[in-house]
Protein backbone atom coordinates (compact mmCIF):
# COMPACT_ATOMS: atom_id res chain seq x y z
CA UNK A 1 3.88 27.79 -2.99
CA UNK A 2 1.54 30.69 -4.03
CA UNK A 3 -1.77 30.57 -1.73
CA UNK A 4 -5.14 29.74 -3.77
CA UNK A 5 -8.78 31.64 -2.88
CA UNK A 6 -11.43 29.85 -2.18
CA UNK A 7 -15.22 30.70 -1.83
CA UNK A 8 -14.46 32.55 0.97
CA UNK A 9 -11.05 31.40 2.86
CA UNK A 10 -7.98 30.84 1.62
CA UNK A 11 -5.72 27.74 1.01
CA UNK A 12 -2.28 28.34 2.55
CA UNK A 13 0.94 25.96 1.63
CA UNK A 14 3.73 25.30 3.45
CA UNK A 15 5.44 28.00 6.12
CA UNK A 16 3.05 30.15 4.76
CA UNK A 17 0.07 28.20 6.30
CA UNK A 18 1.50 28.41 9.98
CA UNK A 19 2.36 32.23 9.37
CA UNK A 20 -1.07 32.60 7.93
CA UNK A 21 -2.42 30.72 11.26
CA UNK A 22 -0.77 32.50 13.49
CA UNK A 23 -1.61 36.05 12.02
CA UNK A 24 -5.39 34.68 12.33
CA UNK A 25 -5.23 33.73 15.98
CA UNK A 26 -3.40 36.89 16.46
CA UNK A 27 -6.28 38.88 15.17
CA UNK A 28 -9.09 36.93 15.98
CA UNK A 29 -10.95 36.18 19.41
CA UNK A 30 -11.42 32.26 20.34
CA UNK A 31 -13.17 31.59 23.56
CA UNK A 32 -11.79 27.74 23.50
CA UNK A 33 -9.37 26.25 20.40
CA UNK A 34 -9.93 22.30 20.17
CA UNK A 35 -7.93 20.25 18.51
CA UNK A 36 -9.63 17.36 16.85
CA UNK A 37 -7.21 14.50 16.04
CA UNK A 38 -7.49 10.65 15.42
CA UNK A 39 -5.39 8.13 17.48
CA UNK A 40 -3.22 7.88 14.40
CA UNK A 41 -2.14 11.84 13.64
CA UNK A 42 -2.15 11.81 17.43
CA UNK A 43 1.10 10.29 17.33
CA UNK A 44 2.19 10.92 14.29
CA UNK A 45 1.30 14.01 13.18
CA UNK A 46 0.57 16.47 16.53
CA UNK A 47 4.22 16.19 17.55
CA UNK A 48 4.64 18.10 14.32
CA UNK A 49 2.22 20.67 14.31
CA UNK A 50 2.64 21.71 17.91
CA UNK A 51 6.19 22.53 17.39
CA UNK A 52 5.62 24.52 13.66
CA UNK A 53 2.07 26.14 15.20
CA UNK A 54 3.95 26.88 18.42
CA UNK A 55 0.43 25.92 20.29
CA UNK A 56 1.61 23.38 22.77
CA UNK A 57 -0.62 24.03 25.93
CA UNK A 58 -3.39 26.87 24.41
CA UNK A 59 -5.42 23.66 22.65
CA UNK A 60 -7.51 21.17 24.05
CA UNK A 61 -6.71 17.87 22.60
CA UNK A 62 -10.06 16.11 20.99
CA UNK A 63 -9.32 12.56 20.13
CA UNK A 64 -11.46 9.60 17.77
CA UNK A 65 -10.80 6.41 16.86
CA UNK A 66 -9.51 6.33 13.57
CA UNK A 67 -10.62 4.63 10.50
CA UNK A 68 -13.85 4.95 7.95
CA UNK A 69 -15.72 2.71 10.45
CA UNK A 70 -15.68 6.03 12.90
CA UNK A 71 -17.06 8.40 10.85
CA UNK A 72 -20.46 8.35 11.71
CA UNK A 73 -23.64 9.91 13.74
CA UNK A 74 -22.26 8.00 16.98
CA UNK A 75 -18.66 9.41 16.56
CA UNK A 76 -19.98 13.13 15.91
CA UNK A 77 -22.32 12.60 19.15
CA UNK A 78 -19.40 11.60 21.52
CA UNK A 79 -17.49 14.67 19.85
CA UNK A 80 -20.36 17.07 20.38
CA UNK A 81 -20.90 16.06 23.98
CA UNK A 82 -16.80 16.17 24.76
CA UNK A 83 -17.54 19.69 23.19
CA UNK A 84 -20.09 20.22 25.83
CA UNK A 85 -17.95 18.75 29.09
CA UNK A 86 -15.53 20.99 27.68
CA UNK A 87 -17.40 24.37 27.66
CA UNK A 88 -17.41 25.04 24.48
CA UNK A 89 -19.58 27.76 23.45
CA UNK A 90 -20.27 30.01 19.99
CA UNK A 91 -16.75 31.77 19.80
CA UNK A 92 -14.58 28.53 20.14
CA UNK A 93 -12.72 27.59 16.93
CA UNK A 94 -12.25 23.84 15.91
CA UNK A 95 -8.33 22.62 14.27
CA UNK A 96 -9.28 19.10 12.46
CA UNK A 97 -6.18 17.84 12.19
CA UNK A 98 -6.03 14.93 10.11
CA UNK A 99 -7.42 12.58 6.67
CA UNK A 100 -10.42 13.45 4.95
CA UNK A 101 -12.48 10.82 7.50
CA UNK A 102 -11.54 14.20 10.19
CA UNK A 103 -11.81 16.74 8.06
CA UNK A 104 -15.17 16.15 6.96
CA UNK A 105 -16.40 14.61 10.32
CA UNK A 106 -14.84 17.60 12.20
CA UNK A 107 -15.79 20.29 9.85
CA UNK A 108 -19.33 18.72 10.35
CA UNK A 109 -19.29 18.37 13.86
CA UNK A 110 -18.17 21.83 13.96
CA UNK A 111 -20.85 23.51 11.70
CA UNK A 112 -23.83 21.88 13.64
CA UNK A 113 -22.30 22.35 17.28
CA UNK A 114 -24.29 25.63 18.87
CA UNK A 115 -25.37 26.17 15.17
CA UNK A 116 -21.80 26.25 14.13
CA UNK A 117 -18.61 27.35 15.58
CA UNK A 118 -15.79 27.75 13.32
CA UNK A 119 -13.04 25.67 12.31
CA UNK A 120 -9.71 25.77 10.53
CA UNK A 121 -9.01 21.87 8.23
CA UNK A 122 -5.11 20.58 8.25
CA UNK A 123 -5.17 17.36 5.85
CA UNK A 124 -2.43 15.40 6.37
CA UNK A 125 -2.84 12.79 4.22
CA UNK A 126 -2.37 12.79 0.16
CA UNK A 127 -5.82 12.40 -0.47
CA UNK A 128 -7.28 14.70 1.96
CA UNK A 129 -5.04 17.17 0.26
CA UNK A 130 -6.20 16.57 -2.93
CA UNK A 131 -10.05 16.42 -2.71
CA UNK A 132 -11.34 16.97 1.10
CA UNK A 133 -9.10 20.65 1.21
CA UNK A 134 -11.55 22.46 -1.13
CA UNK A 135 -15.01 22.75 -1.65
CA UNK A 136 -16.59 23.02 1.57
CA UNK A 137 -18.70 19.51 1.77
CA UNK A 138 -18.78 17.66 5.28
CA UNK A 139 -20.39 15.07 6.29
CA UNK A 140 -20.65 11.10 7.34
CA UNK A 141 -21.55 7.98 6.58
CA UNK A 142 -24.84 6.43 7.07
CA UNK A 143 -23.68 2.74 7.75
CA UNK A 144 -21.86 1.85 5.20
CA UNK A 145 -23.35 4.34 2.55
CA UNK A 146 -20.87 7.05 1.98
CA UNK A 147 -20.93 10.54 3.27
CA UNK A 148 -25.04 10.46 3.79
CA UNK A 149 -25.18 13.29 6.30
CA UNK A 150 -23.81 16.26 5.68
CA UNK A 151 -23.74 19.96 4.45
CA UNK A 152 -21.95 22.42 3.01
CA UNK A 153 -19.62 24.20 5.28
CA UNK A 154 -16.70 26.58 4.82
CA UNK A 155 -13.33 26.52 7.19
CA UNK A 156 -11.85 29.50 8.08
CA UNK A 157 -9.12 28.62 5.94
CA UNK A 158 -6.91 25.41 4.96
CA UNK A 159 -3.22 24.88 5.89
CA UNK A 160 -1.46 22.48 3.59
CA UNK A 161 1.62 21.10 4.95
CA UNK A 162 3.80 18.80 2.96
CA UNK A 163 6.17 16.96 5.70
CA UNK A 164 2.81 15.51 7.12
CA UNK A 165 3.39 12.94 3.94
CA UNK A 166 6.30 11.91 5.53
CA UNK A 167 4.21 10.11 8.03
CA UNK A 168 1.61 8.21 5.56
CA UNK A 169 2.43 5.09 4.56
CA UNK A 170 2.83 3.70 0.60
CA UNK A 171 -0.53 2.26 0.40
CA UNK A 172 -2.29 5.43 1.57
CA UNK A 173 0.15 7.87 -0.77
CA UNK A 174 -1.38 5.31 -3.61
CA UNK A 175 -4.85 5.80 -2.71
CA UNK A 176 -4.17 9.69 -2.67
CA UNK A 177 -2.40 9.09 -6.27
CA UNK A 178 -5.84 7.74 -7.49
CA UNK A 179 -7.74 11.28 -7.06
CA UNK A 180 -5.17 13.29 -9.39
CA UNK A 181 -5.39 10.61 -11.70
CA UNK A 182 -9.23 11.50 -11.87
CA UNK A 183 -7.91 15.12 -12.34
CA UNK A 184 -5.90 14.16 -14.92
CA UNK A 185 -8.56 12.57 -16.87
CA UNK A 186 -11.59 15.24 -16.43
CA UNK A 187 -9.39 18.12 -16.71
CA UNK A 188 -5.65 18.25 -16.99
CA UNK A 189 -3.97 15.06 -19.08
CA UNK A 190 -0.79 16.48 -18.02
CA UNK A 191 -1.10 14.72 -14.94
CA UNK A 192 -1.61 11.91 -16.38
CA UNK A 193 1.07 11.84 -18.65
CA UNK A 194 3.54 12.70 -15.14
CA UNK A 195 2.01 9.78 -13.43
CA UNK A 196 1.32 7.11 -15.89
CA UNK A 197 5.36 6.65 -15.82
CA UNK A 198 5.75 6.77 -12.16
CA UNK A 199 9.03 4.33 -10.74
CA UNK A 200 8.47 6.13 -7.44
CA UNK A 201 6.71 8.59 -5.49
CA UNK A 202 9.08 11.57 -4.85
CA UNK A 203 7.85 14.32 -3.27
CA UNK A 204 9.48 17.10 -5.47
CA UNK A 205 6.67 15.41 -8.05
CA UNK A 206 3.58 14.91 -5.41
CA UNK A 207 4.15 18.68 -3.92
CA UNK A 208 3.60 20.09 -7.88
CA UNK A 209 0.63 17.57 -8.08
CA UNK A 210 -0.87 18.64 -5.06
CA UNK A 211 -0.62 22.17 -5.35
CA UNK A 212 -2.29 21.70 -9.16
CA UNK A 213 -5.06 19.29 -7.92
CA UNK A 214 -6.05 21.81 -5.41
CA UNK A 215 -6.18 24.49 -8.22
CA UNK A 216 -8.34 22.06 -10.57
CA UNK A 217 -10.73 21.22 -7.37
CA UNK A 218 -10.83 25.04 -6.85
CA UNK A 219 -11.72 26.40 -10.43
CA UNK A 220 -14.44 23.96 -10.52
CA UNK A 221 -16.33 24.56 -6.76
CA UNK A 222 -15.62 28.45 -7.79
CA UNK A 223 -17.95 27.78 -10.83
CA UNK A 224 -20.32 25.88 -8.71
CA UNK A 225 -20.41 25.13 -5.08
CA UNK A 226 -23.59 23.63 -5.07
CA UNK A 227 -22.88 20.64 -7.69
CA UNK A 228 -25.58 21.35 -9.70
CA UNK A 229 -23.21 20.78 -12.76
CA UNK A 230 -19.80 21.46 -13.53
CA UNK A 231 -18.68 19.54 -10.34
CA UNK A 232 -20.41 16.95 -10.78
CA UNK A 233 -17.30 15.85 -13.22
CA UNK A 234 -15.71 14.93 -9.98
CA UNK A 235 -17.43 11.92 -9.10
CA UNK A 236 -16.14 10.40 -12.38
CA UNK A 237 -15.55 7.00 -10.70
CA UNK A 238 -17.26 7.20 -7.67
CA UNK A 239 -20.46 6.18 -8.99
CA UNK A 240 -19.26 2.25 -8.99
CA UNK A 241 -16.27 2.80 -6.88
CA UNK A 242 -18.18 4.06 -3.66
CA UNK A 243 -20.44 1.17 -3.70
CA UNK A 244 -17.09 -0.94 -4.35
CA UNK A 245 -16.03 0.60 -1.33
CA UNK A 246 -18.97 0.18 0.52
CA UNK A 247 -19.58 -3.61 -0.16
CA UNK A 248 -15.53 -4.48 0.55
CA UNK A 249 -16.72 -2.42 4.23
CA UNK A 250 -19.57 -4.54 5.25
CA UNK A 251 -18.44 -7.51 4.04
CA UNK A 252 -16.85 -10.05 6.47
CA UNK A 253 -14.75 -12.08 4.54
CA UNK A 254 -13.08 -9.34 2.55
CA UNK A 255 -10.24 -6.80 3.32
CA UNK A 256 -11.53 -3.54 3.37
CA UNK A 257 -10.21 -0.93 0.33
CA UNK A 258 -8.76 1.75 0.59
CA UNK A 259 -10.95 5.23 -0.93
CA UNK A 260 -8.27 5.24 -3.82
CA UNK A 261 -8.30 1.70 -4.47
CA UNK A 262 -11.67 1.47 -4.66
CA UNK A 263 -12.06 4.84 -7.04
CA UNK A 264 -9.39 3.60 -9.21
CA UNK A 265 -11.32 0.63 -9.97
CA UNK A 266 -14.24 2.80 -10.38
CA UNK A 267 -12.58 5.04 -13.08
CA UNK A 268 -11.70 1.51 -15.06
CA UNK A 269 -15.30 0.14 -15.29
CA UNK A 270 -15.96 3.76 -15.68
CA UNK A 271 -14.07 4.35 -18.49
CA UNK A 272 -15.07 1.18 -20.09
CA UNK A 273 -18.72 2.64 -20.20
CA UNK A 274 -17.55 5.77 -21.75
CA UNK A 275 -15.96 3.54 -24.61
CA UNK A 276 -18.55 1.50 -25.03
CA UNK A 277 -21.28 4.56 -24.89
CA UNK A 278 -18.95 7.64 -26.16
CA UNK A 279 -16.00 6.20 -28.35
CA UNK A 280 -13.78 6.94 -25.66
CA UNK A 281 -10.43 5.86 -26.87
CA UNK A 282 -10.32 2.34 -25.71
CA UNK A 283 -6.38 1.97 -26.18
CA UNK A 284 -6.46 4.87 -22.79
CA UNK A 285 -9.32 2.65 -20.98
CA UNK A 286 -7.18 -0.17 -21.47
CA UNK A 287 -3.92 1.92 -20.51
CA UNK A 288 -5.42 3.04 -17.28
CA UNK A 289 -6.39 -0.64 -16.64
CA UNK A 290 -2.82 -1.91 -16.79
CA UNK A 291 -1.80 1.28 -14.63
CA UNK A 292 -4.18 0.86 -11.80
CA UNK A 293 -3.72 -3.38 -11.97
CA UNK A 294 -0.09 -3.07 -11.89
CA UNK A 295 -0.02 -0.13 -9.47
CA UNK A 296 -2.67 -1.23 -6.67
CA UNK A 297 -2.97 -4.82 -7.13
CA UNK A 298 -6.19 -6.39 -8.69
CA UNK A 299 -9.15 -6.37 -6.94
CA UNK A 300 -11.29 -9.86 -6.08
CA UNK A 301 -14.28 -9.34 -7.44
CA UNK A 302 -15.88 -12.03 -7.37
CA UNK A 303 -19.34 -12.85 -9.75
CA UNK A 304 -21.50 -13.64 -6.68
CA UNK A 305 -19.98 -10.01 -5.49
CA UNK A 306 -21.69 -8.13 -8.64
CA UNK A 307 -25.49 -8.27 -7.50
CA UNK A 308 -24.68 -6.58 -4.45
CA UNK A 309 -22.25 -3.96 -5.42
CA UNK A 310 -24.63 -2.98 -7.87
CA UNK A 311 -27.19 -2.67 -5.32
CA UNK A 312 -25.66 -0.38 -3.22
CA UNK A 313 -25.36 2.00 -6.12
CA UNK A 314 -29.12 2.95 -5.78
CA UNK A 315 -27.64 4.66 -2.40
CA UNK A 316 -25.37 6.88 -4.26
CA UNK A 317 -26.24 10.45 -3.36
CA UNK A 318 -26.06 11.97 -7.22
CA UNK A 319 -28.94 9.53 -7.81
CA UNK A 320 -32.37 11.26 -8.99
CA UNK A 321 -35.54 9.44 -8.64
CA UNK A 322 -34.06 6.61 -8.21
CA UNK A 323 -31.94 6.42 -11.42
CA UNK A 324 -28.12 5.85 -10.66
CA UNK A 325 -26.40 8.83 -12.33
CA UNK A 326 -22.73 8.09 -13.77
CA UNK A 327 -20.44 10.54 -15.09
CA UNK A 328 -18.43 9.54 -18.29
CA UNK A 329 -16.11 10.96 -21.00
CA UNK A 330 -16.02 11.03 -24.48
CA UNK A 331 -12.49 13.02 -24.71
CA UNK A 332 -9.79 13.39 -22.19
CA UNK A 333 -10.84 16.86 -20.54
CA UNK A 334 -14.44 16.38 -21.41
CA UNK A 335 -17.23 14.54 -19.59
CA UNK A 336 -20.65 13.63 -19.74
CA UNK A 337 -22.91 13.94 -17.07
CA UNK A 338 -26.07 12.27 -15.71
CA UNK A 339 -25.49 9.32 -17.68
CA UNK A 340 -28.01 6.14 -16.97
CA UNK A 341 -26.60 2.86 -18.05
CA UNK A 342 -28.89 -0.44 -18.43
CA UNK A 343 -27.82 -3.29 -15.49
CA UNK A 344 -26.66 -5.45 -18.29
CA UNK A 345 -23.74 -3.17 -18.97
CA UNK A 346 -23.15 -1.99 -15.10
CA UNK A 347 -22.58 -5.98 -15.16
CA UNK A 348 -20.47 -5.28 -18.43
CA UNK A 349 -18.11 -3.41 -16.75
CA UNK A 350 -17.97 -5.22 -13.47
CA UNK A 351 -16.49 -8.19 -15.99
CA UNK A 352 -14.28 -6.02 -18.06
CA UNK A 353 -12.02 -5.31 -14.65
CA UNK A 354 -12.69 -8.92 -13.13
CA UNK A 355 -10.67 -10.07 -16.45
């Protein structure tokens, strides 16, 4: 697979990405290299790497709890004081090795640590792939708000290996599924059309998809980094699915979601707006509703849930003085941004996925 440019570092597929990582080390000093994994790609996923990256022994191992409920200020402080017990100074280079919860904790660990030290991202789940790989935002969460703290940070470069999949389980490979269907509808219906008709996930299928999400996610940070507009069309269904997210998190007697479940929801009620407000063809809301109920299982939402859900929206971080921001469509391919919505038809939508 052909190697995409970034901002400023490349994405590297494949055999390509530990011949492009080896050629770096090769011609680049490194005081200390860390290697930042989670207790699951710990034994799952290092085996692996060590024996294609041929760095058994010249790493220090780094290792975090994993799950969403780790990424957060405490996490980053036990990571930047292990750092510390571990000498680390300016020329060390960090290897996150791991889903989009390491990724974007280690890339922000790494980027505040002395002021910033560098680091190199290896996702290793679908959607890490997908949507953490490109664009340069770290960060964590602030509770259970998502991804509160954080900047913009480049890696030195991103190595995409496909046999990590191997190690991710169906449920996760669904949730990754979710973000090129958000692709698919903002930019490129052809992948759409590919997965609408899924009977399987086969990887000949998922490495094409990845390789064109990555390209979609690229075009758009190249045109701007900073969200201040084109990339905001890639929070279509974030707006309600984060605080979906967020309220399945916190709350006791519900199982938590997984990122894709909860955007693919999000996209539904979000798409039901965009009918409702833009003539978006309802025939496709309703198509991607039968898709996502069929293909992640229907979500309880209950109506004493709605009230607080919608709450946590006012967290969302594309919110302006204090108006919660959605982004809809009016077209496949084409979406409108900065739209505010009254609470009556928030609620609306909320009730058009409950039935």
């Amino acid at each position: 697979m052909k190697s995409i440019l970034s901002t400023n570092y490349y994405v590297h597929f494949e055999q390509s990405a530990y011949d492009q990582l080896d050629q770096y080390l090769a011609n680049n000093f490194h005081s200390n290299i860390f290697l930042l994994v989670d207790t699951n790609t710990h034994k799952h996923c290092l085996p692996l790497f060590l024996e294609k990256s041929k760095l058994e022994g010249k790493v220090a191992l780094v290792e975090v709890p994993a799950g969403e409920a780790h990424k957060n200020i405490d996490t980053c402080s036990l990571l930047w004081n292990k750092l510390s017990d571990l000498g680390a100074d300016r020329k060390s280079l960090m290897i996150n090795l791991g889903g989009g919860v390491i990724t974007d904790m280690g890339g922000f660990v790494a980027s505040t640590f002395k002021r910033g030290i560098k680091f190199i991202n290896i996702p290793t789940t679908l959607l890490s792939m997908v949507d953490a790989s490109v664009g340069g935002k770290t960060g964590v969460d602030l509770g259970v708000l998502k991804n509160q703290i954080g900047l913009f940070s480049n890696p030195e470069m991103v190595l995409i290996d496909m046999d990590f999949l191997a190690t991710v389980s169906e449920r996760e490979m669904r949730s990754g599924l979710a973000e090129i269907i958000k692709y698919g509808f903002t930019f490129d219906k052809e992948l759409w059309q590919i997965i609408k008709v899924f009977e399987g996930i086969k990887m000949d299928v998922i490495k094409k998809l990845v390789h064109r999400s990555v390209e979609i996610k690229n075009d758009v940070v190249l045109k701007d980094l900073l969200e201040n507009s084109l990339r905001k069309s890639l929070n279509f269904g974030h707006t309600i699915g984060h605080a979906i997210e967020s309220y399945f998190l916190e709350s006791d007697d519900k199982e938590s979601l997984t990122h894709g479940e909860a955007i693919a929801v999000g996209m539904v009620i979000e798409l039901y707006y965009s009918s409702v407000k833009f003539n978006f063809p309802m025939e496709l809301t309703n198509e991607l509703k039968t898709f996502v109920d069929d293909f992640y299982g229907k979500v309880n939402i209950e109506t004493s849930d709605i009230a607080e859900i919608i709450d946590l929206m006012k967290y969302d971080k594309k919110n302006v003085s204090g108006k919660v921001n959605f982004v809809l469509l009016d077209t496949l391919e084409h979406c409108q941004l900065d739209i505010q919505l009254s609470p009556e038809m928030i609620k609306d939508g909320l009730n058009f996925y409950r039935k």
